[in-house]
N, C-alpha and C. Protein backbone atom coordinates (compact mmCIF):
# COMPACT_ATOMS: atom_id res chain seq x y z
N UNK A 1 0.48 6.38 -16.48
CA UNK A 1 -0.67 6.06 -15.68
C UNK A 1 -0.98 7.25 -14.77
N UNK A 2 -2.07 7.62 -14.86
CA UNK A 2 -2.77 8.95 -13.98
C UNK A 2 -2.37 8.41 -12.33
N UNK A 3 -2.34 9.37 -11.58
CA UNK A 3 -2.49 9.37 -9.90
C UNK A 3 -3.52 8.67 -9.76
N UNK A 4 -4.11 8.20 -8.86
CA UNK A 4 -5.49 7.43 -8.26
C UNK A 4 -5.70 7.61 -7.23
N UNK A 5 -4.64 7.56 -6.33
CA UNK A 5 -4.59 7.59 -4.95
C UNK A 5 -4.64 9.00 -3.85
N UNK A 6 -5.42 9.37 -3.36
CA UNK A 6 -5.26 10.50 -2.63
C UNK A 6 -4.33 10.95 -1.29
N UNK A 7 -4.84 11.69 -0.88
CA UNK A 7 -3.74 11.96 0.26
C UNK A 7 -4.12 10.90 1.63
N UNK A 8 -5.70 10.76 1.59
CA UNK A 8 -5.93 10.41 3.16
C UNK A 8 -5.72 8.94 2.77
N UNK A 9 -5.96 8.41 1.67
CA UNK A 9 -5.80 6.77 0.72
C UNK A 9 -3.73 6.92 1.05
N UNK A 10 -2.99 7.69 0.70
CA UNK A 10 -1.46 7.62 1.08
C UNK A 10 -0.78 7.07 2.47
N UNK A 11 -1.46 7.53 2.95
CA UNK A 11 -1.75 8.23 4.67
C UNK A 11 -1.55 6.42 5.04
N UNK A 12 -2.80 6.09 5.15
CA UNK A 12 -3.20 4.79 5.17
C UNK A 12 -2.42 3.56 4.63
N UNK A 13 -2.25 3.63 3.38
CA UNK A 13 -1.12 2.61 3.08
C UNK A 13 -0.10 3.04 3.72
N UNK A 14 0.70 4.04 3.92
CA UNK A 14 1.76 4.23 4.28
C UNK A 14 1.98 3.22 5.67
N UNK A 15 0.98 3.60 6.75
CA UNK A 15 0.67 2.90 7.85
C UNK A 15 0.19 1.70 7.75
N UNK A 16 -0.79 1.23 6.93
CA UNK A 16 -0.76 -0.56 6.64
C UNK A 16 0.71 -0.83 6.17
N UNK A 17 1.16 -0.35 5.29
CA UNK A 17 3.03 -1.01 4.82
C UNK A 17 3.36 -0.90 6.05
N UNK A 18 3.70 0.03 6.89
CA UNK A 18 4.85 0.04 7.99
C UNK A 18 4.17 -1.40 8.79
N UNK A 19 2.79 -1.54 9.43
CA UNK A 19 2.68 -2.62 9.92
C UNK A 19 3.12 -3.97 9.55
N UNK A 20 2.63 -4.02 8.11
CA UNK A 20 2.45 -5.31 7.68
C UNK A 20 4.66 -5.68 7.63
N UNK A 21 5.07 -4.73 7.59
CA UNK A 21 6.78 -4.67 7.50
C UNK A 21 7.21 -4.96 8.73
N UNK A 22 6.73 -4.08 9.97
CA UNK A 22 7.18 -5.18 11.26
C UNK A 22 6.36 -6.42 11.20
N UNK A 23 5.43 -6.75 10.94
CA UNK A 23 4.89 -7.85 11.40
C UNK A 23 5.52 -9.39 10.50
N UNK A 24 6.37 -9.27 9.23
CA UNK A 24 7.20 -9.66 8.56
C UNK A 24 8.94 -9.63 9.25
N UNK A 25 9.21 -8.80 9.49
CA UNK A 25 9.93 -8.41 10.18
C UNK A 25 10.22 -9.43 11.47
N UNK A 26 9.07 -9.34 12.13
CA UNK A 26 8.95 -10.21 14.09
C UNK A 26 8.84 -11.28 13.53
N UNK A 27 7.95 -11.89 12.43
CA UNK A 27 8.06 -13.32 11.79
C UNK A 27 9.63 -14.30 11.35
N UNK A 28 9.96 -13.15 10.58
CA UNK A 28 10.84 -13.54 10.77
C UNK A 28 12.40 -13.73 11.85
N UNK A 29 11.88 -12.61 12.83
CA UNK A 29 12.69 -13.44 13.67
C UNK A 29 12.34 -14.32 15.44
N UNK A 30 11.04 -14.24 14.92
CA UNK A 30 10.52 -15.55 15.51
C UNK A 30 9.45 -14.98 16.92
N UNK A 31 9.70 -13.37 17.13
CA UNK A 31 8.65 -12.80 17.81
C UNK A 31 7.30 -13.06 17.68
N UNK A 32 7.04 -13.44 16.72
CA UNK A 32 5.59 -13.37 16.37
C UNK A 32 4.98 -14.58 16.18
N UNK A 33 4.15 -15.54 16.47
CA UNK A 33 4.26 -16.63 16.63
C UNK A 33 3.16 -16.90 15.11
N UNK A 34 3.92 -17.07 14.39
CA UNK A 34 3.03 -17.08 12.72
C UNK A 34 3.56 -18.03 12.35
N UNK A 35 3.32 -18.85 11.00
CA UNK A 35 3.92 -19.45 10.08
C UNK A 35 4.63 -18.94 9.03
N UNK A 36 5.80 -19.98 9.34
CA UNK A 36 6.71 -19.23 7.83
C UNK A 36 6.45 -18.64 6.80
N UNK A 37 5.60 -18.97 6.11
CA UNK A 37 4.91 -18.59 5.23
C UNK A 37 4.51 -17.29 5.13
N UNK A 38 4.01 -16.76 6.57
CA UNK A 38 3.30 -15.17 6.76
C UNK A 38 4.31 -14.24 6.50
N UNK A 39 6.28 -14.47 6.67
CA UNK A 39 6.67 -13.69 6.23
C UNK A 39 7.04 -12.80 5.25
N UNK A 40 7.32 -13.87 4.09
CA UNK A 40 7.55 -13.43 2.82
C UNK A 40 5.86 -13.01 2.39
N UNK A 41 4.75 -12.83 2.85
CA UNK A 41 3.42 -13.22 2.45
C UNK A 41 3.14 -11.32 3.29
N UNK A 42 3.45 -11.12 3.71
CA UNK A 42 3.54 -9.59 4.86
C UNK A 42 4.58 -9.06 4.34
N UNK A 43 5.85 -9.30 3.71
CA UNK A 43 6.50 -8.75 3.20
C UNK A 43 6.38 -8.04 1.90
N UNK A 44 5.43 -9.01 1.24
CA UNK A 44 4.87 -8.54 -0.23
C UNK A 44 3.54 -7.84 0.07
N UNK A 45 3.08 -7.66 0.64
CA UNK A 45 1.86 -6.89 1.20
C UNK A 45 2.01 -5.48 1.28
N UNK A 46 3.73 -5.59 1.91
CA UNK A 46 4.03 -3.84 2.99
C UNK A 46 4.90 -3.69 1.33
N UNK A 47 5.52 -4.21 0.91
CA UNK A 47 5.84 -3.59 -0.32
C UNK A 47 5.10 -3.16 -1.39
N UNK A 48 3.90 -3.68 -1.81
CA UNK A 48 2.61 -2.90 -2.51
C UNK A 48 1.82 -1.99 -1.95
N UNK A 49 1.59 -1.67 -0.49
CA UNK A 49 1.70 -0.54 -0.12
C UNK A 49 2.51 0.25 0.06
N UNK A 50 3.37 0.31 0.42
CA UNK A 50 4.37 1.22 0.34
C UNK A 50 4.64 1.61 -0.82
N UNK A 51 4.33 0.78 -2.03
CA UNK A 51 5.51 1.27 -3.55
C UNK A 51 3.99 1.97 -3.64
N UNK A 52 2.27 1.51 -3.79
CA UNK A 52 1.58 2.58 -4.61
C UNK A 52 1.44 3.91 -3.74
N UNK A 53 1.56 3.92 -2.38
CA UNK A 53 1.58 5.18 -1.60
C UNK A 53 2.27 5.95 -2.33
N UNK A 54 3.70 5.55 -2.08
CA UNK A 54 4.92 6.48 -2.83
C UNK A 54 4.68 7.03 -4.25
N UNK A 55 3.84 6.41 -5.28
CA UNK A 55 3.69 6.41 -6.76
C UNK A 55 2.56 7.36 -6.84
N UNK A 56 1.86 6.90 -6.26
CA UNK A 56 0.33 7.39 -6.04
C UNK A 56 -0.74 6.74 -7.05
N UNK A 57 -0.39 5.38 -7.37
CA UNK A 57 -1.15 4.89 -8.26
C UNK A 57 -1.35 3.15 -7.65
N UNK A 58 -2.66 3.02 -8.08
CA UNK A 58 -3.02 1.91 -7.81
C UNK A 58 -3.47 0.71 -9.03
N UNK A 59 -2.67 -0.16 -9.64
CA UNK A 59 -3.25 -0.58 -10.67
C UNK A 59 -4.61 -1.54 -10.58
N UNK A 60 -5.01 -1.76 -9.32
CA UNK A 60 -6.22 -2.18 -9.24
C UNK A 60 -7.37 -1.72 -9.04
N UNK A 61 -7.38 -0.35 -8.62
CA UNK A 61 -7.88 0.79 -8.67
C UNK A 61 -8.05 1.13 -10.13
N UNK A 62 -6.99 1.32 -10.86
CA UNK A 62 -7.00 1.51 -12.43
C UNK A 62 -8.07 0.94 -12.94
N UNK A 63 -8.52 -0.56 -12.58
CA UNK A 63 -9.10 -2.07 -13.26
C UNK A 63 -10.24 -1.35 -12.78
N UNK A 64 -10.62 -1.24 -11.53
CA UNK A 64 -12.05 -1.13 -11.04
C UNK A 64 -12.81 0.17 -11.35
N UNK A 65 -11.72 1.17 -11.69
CA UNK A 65 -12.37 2.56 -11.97
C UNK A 65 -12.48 3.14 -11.04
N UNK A 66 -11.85 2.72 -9.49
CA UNK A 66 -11.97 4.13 -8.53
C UNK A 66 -10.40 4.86 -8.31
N UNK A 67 -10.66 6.27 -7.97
CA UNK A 67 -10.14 6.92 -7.56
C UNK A 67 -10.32 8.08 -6.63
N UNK A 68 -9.09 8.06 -5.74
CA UNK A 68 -9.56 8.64 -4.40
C UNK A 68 -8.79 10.08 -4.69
N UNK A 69 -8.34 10.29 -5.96
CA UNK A 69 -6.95 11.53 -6.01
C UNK A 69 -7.91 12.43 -6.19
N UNK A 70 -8.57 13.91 -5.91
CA UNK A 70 -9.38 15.25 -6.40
C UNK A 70 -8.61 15.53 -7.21
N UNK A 71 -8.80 15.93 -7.91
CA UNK A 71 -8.73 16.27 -9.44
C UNK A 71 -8.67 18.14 -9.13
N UNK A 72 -7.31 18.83 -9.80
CA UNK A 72 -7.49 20.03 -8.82
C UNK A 72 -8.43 21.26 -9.87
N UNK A 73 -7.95 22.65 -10.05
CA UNK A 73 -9.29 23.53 -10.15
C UNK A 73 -8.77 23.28 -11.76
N UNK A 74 -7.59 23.34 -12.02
CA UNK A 74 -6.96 23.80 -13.38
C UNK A 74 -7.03 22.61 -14.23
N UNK A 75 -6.95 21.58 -13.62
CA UNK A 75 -7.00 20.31 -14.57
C UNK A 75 -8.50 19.47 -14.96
N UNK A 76 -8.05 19.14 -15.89
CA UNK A 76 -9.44 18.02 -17.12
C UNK A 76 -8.75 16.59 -17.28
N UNK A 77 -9.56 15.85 -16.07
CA UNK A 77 -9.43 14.54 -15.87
C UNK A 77 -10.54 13.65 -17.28
């Protein structure tokens, strides 16, 4: 599967995962005044950002046809 994701699109998930990971995180230990539910539910959130940041691919991105990756001088996308 091709890259999709760009640098300033990385950037961003990286920082939505880290949030959505404390905010799973305080849920679960009771800082945060949420329903049970929001943890495992924020937990799977900060882990699909975090895993396509790291990959650089988005498979829903794939589906829809966008991509945020530039394409550099040498390569034929």
């Amino acid at each position: 599967m091709q890259q999709n994701v760009g640098a300033t699109d990385k950037r961003v998930r990286t920082a939505l995962g880290a949030v959505l990971g404390i905010g799973s995180l305080a849920t679960l230990g009771g800082a945060a005044p949420l329903p049970e539910l929001a943890a495992p539910v924020l937990g799977i959130g900060a882990l699909l950002m975090l895993g396509t940041a790291a990959t650089g691919t988005c498979g829903l991105y794939a589906l829809l046809g966008v991509d945020t990756c530039p394409a550099s001088a040498g390569e034929s996308r």
